[in-house]
PDB file of N, CA and C in Angstrom:
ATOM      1  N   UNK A   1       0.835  -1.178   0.000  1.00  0.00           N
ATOM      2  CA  UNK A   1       0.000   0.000   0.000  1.00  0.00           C
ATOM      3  C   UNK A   1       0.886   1.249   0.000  1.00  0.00           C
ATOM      4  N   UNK A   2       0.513   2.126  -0.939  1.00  0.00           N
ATOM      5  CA  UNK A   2       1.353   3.304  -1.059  1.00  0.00           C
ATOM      6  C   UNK A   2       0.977   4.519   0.073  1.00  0.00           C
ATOM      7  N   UNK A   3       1.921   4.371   0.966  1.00  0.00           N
ATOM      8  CA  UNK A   3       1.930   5.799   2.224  1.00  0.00           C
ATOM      9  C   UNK A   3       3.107   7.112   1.706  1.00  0.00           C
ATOM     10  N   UNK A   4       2.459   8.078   2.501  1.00  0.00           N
ATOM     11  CA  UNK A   4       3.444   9.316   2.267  1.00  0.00           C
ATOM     12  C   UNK A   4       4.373   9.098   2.837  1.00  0.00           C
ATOM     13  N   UNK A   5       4.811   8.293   3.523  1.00  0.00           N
ATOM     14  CA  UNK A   5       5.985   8.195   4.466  1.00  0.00           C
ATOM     15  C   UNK A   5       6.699   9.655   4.952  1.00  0.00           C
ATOM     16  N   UNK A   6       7.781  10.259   4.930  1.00  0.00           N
ATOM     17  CA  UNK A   6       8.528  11.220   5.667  1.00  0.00           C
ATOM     18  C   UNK A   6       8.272  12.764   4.695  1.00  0.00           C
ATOM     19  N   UNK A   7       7.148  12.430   3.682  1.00  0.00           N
ATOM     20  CA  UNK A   7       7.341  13.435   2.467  1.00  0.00           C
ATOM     21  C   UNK A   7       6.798  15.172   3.819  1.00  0.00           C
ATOM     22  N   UNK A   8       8.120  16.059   3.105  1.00  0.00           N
ATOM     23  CA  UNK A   8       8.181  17.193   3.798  1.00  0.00           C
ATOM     24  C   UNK A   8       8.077  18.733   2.586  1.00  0.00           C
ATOM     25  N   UNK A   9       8.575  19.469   3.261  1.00  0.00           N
ATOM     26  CA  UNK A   9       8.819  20.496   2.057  1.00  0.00           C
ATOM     27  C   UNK A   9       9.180  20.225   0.722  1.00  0.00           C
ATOM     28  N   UNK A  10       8.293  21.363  -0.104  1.00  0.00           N
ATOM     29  CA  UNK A  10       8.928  21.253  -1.802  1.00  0.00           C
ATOM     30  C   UNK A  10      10.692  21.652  -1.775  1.00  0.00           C
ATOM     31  N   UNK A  11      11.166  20.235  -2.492  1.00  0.00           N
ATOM     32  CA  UNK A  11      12.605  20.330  -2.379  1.00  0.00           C
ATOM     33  C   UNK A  11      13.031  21.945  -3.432  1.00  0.00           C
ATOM     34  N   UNK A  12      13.520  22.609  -3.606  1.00  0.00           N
ATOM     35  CA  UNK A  12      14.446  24.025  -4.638  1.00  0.00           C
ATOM     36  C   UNK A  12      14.638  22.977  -5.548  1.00  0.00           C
ATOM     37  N   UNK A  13      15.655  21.714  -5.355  1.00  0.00           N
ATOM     38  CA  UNK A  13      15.718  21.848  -6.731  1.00  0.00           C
ATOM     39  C   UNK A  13      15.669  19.854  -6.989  1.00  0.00           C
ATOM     40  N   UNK A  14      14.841  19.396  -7.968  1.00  0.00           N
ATOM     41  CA  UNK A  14      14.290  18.302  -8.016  1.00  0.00           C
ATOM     42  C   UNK A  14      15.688  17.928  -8.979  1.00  0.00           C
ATOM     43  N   UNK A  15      15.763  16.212  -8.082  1.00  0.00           N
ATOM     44  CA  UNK A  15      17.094  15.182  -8.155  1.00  0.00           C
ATOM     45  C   UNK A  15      16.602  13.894  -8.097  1.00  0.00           C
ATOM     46  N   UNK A  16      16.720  13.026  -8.599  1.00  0.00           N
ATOM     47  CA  UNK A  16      16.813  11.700  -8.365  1.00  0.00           C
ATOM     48  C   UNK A  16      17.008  11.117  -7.167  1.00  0.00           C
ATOM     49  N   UNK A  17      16.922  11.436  -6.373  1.00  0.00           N
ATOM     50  CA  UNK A  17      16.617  11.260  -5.056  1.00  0.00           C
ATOM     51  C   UNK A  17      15.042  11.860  -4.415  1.00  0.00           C
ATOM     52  N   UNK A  18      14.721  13.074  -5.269  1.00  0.00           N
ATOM     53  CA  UNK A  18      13.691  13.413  -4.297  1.00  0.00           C
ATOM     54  C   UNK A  18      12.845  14.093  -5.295  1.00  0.00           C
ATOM     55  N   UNK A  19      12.804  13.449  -6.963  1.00  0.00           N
ATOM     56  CA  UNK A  19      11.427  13.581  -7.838  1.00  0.00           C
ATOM     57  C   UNK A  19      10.593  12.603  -7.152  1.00  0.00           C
ATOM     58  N   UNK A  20      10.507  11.201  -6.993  1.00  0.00           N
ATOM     59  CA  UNK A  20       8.933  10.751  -6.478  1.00  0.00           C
ATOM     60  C   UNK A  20       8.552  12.332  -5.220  1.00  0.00           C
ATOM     61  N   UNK A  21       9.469  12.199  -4.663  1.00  0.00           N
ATOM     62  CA  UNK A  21       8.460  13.747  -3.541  1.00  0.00           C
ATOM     63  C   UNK A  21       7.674  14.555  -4.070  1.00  0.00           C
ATOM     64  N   UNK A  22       9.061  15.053  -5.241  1.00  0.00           N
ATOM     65  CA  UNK A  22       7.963  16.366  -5.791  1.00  0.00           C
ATOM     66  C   UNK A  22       7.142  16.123  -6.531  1.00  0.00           C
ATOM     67  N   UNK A  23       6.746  14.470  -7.347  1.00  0.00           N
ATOM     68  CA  UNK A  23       6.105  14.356  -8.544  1.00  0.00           C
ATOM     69  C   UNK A  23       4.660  14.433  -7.281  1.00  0.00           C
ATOM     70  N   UNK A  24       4.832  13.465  -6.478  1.00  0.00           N
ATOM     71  CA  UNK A  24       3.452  13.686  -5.192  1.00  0.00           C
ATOM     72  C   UNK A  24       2.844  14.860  -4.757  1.00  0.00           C
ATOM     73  N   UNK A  25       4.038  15.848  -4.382  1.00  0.00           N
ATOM     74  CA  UNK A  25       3.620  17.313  -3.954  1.00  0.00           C
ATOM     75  C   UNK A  25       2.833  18.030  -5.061  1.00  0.00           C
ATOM     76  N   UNK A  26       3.408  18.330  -6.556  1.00  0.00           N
ATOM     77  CA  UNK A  26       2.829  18.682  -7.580  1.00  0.00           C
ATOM     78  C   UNK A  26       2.036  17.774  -8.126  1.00  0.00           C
ATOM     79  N   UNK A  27       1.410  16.887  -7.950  1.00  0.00           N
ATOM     80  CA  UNK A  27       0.369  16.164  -8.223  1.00  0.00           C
ATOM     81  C   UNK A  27      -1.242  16.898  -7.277  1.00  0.00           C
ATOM     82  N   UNK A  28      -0.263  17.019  -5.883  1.00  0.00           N
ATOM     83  CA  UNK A  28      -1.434  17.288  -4.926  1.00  0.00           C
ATOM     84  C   UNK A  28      -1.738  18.838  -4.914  1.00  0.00           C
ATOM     85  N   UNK A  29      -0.944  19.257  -5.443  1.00  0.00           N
ATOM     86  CA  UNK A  29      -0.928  20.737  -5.929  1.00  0.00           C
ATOM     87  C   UNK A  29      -1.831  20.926  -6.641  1.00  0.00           C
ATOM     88  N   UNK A  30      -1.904  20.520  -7.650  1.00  0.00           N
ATOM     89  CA  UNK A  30      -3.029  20.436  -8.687  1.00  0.00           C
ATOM     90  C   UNK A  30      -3.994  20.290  -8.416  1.00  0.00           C
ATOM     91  N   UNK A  31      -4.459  20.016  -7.404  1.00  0.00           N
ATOM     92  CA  UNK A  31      -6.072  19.684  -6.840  1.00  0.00           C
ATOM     93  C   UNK A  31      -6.513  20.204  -5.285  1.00  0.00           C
ATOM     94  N   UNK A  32      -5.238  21.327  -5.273  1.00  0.00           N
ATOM     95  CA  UNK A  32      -5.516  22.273  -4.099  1.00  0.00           C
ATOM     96  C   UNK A  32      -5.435  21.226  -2.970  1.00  0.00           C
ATOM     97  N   UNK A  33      -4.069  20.439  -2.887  1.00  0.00           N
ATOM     98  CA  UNK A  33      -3.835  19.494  -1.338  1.00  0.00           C
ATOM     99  C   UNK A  33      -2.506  20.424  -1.271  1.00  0.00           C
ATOM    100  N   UNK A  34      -2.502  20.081   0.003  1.00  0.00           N
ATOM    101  CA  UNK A  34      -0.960  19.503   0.222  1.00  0.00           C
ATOM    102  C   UNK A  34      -0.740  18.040   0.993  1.00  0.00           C
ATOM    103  N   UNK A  35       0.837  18.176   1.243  1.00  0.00           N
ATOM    104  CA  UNK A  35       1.057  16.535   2.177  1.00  0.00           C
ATOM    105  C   UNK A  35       0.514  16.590   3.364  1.00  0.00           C
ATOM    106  N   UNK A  36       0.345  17.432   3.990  1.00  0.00           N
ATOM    107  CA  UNK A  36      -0.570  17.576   5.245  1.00  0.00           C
ATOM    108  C   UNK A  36      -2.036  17.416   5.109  1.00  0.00           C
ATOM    109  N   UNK A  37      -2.544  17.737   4.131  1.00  0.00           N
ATOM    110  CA  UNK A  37      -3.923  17.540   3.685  1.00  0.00           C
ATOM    111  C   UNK A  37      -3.998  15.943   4.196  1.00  0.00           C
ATOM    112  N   UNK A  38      -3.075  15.268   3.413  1.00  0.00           N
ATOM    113  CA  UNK A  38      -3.435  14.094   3.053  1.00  0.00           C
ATOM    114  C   UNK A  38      -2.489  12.557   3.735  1.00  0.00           C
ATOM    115  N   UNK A  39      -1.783  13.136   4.642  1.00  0.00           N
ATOM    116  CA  UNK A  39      -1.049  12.448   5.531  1.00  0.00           C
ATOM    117  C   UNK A  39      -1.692  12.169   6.596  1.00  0.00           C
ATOM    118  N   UNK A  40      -1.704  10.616   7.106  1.00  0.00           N
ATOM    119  CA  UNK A  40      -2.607  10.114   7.664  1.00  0.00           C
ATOM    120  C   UNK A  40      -3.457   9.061   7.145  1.00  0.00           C
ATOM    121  N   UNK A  41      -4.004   9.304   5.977  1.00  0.00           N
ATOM    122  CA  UNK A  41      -4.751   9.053   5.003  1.00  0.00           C
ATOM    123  C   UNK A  41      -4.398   7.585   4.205  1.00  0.00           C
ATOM    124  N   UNK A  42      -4.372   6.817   4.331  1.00  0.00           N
ATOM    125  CA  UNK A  42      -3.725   5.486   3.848  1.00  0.00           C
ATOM    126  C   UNK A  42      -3.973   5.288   2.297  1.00  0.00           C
ATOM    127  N   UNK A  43      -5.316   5.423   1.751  1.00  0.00           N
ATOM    128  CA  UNK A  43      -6.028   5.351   0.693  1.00  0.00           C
ATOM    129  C   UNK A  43      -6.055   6.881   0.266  1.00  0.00           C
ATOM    130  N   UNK A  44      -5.058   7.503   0.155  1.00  0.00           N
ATOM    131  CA  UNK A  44      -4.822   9.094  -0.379  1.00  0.00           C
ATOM    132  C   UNK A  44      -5.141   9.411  -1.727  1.00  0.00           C
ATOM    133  N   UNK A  45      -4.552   8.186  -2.601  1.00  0.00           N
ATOM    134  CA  UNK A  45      -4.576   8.330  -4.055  1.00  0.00           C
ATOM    135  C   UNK A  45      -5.494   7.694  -4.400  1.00  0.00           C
ATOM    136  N   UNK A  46      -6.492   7.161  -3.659  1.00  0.00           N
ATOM    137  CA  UNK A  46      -8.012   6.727  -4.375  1.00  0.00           C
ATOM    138  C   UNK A  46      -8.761   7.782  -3.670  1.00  0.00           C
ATOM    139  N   UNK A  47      -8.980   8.517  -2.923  1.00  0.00           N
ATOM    140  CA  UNK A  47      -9.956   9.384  -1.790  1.00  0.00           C
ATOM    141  C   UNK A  47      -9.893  10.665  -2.535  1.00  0.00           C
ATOM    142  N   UNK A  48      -8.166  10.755  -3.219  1.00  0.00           N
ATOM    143  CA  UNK A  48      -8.461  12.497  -4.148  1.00  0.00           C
ATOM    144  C   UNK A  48      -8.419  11.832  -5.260  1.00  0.00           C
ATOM    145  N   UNK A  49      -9.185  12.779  -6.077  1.00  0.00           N
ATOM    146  CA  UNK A  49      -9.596  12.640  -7.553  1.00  0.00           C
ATOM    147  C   UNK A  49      -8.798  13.583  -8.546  1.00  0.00           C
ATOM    148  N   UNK A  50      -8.812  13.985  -9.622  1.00  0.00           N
ATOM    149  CA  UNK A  50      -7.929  14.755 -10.631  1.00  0.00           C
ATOM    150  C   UNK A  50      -9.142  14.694 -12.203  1.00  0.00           C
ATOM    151  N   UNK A  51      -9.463  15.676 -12.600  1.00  0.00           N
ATOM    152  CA  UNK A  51      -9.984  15.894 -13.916  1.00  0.00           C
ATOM    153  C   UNK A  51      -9.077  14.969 -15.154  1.00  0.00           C
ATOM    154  N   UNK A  52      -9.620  14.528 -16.101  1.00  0.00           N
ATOM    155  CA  UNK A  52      -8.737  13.929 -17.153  1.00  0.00           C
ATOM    156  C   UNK A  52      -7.690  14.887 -17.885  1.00  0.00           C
ATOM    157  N   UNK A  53      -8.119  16.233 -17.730  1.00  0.00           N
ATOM    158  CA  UNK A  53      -7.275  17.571 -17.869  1.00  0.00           C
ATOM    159  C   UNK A  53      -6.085  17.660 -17.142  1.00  0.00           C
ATOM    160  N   UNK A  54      -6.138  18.010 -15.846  1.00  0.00           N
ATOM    161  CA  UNK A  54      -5.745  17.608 -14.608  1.00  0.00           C
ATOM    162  C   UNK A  54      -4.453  16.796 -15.484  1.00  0.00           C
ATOM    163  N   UNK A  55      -4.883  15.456 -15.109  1.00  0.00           N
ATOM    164  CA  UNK A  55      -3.834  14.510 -15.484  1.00  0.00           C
ATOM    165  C   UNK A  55      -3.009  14.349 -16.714  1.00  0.00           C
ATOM    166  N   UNK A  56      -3.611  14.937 -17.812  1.00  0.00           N
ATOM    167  CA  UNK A  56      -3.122  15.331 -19.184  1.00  0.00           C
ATOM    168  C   UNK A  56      -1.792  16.174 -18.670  1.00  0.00           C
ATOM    169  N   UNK A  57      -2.589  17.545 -18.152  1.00  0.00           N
ATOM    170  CA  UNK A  57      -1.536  18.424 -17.936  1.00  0.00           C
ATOM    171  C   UNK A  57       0.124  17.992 -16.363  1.00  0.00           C
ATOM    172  N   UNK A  58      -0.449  16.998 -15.775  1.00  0.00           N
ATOM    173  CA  UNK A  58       0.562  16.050 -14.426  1.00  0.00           C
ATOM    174  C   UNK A  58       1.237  15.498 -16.020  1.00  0.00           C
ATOM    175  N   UNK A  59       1.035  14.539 -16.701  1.00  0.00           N
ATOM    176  CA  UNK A  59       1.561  14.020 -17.983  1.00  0.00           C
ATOM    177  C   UNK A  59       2.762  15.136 -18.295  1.00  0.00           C
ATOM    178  N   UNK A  60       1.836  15.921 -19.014  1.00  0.00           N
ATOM    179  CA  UNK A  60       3.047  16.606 -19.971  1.00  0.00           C
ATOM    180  C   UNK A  60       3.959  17.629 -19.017  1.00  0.00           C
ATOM    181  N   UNK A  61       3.995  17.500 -17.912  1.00  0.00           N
ATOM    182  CA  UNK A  61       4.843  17.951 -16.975  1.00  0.00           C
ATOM    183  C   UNK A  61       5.893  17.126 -16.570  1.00  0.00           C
ATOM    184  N   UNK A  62       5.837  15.826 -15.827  1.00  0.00           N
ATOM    185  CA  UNK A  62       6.349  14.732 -15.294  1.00  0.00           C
ATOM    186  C   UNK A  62       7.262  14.505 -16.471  1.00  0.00           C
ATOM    187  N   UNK A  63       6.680  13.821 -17.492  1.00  0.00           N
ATOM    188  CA  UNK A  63       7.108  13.132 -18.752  1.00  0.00           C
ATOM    189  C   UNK A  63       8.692  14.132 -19.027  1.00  0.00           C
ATOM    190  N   UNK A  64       8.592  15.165 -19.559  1.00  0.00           N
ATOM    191  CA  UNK A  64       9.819  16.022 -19.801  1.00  0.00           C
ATOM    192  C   UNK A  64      10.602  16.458 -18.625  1.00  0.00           C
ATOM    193  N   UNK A  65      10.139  16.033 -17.217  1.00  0.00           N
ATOM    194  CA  UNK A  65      10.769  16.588 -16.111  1.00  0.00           C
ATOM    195  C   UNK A  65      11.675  14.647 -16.026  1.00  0.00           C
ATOM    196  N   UNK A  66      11.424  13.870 -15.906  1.00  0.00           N
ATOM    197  CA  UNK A  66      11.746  12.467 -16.200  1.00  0.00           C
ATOM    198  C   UNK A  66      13.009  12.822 -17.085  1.00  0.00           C
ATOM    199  N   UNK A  67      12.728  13.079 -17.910  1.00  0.00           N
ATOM    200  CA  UNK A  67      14.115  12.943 -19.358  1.00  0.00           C
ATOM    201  C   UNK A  67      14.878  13.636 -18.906  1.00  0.00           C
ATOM    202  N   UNK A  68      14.776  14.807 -18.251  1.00  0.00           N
ATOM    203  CA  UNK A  68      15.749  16.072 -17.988  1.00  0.00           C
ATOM    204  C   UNK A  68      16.476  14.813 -16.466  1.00  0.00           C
ATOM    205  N   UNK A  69      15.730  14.832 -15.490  1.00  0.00           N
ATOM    206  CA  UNK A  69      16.773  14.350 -14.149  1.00  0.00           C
ATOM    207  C   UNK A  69      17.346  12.854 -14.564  1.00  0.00           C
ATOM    208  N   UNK A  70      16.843  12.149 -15.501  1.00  0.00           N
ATOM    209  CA  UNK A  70      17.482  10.496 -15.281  1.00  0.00           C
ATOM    210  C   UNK A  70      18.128  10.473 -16.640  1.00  0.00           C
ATOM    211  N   UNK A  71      17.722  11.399 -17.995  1.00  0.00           N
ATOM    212  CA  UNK A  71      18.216  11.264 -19.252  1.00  0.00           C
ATOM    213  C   UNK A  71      18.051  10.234 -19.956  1.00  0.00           C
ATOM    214  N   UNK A  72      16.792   9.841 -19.765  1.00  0.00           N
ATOM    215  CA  UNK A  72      16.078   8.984 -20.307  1.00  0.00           C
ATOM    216  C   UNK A  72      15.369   9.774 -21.836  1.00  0.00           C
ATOM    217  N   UNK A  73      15.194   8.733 -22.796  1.00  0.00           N
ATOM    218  CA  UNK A  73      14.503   8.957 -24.125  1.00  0.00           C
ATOM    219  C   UNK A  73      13.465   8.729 -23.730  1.00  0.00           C
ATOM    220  N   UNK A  74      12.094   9.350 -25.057  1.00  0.00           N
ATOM    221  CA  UNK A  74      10.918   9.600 -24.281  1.00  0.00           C
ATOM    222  C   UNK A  74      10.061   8.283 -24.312  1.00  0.00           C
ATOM    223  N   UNK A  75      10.996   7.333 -24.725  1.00  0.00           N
ATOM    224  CA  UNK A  75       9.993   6.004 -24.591  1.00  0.00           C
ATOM    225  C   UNK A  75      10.222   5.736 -23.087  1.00  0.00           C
ATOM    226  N   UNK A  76      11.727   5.657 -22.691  1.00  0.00           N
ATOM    227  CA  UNK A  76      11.297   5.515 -20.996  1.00  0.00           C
ATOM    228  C   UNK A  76      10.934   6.188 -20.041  1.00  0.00           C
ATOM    229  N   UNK A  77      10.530   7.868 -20.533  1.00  0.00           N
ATOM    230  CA  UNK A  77      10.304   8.363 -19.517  1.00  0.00           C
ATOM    231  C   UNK A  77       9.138   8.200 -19.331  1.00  0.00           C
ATOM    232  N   UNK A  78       8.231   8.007 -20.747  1.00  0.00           N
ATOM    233  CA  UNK A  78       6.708   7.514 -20.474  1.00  0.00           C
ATOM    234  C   UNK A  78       6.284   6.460 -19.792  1.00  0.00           C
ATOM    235  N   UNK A  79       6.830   5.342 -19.956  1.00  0.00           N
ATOM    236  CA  UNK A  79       6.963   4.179 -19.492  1.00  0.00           C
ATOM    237  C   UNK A  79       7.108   4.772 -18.086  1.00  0.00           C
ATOM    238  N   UNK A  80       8.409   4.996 -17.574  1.00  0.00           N
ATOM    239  CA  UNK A  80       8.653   5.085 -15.937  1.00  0.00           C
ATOM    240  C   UNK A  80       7.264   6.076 -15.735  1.00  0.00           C
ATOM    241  N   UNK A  81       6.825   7.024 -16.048  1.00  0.00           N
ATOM    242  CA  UNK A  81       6.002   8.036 -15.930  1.00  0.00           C
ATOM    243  C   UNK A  81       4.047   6.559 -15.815  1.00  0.00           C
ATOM    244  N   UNK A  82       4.474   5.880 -16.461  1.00  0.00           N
ATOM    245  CA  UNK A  82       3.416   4.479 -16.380  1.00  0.00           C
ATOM    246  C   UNK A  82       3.224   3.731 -14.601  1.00  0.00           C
ATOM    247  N   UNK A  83       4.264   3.967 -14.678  1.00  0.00           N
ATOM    248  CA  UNK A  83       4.720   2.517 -12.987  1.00  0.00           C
ATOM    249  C   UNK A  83       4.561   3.743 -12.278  1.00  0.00           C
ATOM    250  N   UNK A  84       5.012   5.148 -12.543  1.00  0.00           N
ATOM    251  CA  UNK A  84       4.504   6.081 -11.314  1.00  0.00           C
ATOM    252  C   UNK A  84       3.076   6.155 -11.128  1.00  0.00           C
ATOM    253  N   UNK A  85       2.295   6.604 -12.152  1.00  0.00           N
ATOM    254  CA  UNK A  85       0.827   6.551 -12.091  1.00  0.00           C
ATOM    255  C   UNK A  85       0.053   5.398 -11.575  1.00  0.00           C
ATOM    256  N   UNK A  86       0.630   4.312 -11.789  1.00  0.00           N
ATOM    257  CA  UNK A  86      -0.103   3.223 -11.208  1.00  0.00           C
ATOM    258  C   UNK A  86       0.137   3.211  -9.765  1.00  0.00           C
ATOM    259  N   UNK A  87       1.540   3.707  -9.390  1.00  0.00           N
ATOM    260  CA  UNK A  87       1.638   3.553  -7.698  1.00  0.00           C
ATOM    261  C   UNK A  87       0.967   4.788  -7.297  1.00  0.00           C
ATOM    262  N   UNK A  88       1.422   5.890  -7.388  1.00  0.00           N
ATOM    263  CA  UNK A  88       0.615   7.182  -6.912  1.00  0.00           C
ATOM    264  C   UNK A  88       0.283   8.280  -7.145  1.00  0.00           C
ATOM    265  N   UNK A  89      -0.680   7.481  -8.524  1.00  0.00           N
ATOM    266  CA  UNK A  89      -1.573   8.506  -9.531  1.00  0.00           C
ATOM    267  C   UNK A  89      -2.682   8.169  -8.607  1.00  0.00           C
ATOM    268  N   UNK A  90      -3.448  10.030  -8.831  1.00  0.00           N
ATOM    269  CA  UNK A  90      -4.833  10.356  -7.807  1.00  0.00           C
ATOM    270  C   UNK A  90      -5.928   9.289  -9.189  1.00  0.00           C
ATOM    271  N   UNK A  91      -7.084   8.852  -8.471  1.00  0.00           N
ATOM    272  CA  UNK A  91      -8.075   8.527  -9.524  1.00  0.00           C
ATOM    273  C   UNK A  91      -8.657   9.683 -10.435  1.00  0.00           C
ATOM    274  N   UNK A  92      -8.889   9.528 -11.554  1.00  0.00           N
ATOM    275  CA  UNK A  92      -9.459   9.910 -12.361  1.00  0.00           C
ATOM    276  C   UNK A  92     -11.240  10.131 -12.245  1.00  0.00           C
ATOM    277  N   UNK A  93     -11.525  11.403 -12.286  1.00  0.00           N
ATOM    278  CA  UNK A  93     -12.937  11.191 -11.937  1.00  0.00           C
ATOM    279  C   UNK A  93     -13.844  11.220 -13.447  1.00  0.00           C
TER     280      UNK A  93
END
C-alpha cells in the first residue's frame, strides 16, 4: 500500500533522489492538497480525484521533467512516468 511516508517540504531543486516527492507534492498541488492535507490518510490516491485535464496536464509535466533528471529517451520516460501513475496517480474522476 502506497503511504506518504517522511514526504516534507517542496525540495528548490528536483534530483533523483527526491522527484517521487515532488512528482506527489505537484500532483497534490493540482487539486488544491498539500502533504498535510493528506497524511494520515492510507487510501490518499483513491480518496483524491484529478480531472482527465488535470492529469493530461501532471503528464506533460512529469514526462519532460523524467528525461531532464534520469536522461532517459521519451519512450522511458513515459513508461517510468506508467509505474509512477499506477503507484501514486490520484483517480481519475
Amino acid at each position: 500500500m502506497q503511504t506518504l511516508g517522511n514526504l516534507g517540504e517542496k525540495p528548490s531543486k528536483v534530483n533523483r533522489t527526491n522527484i517521487t516527492d515532488h512528482l506527489i507534492t505537484y500532483e497534490l498541488e493540482m487539486i488544491g492538497k498539500t502533504i498535510d492535507d493528506v497524511k494520515g490518510d492510507e487510501r490518499w490516491f483513491s480518496n483524491n480525484t484529478m480531472t482527465q485535464k488535470q492529469h493530461d496536464e501532471f503528464r506533460a509535466y512529469a514526462i519532460p521533467l523524467l528525461k531532464k533528471i534520469f536522461k532517459f529517451n521519451k519512450g522511458k520516460a513515459e513508461s517510468t512516468f506508467s509505474w509512477f501513475d499506477m503507484m501514486y496517480g490520484l483517480k481519475i474522476e
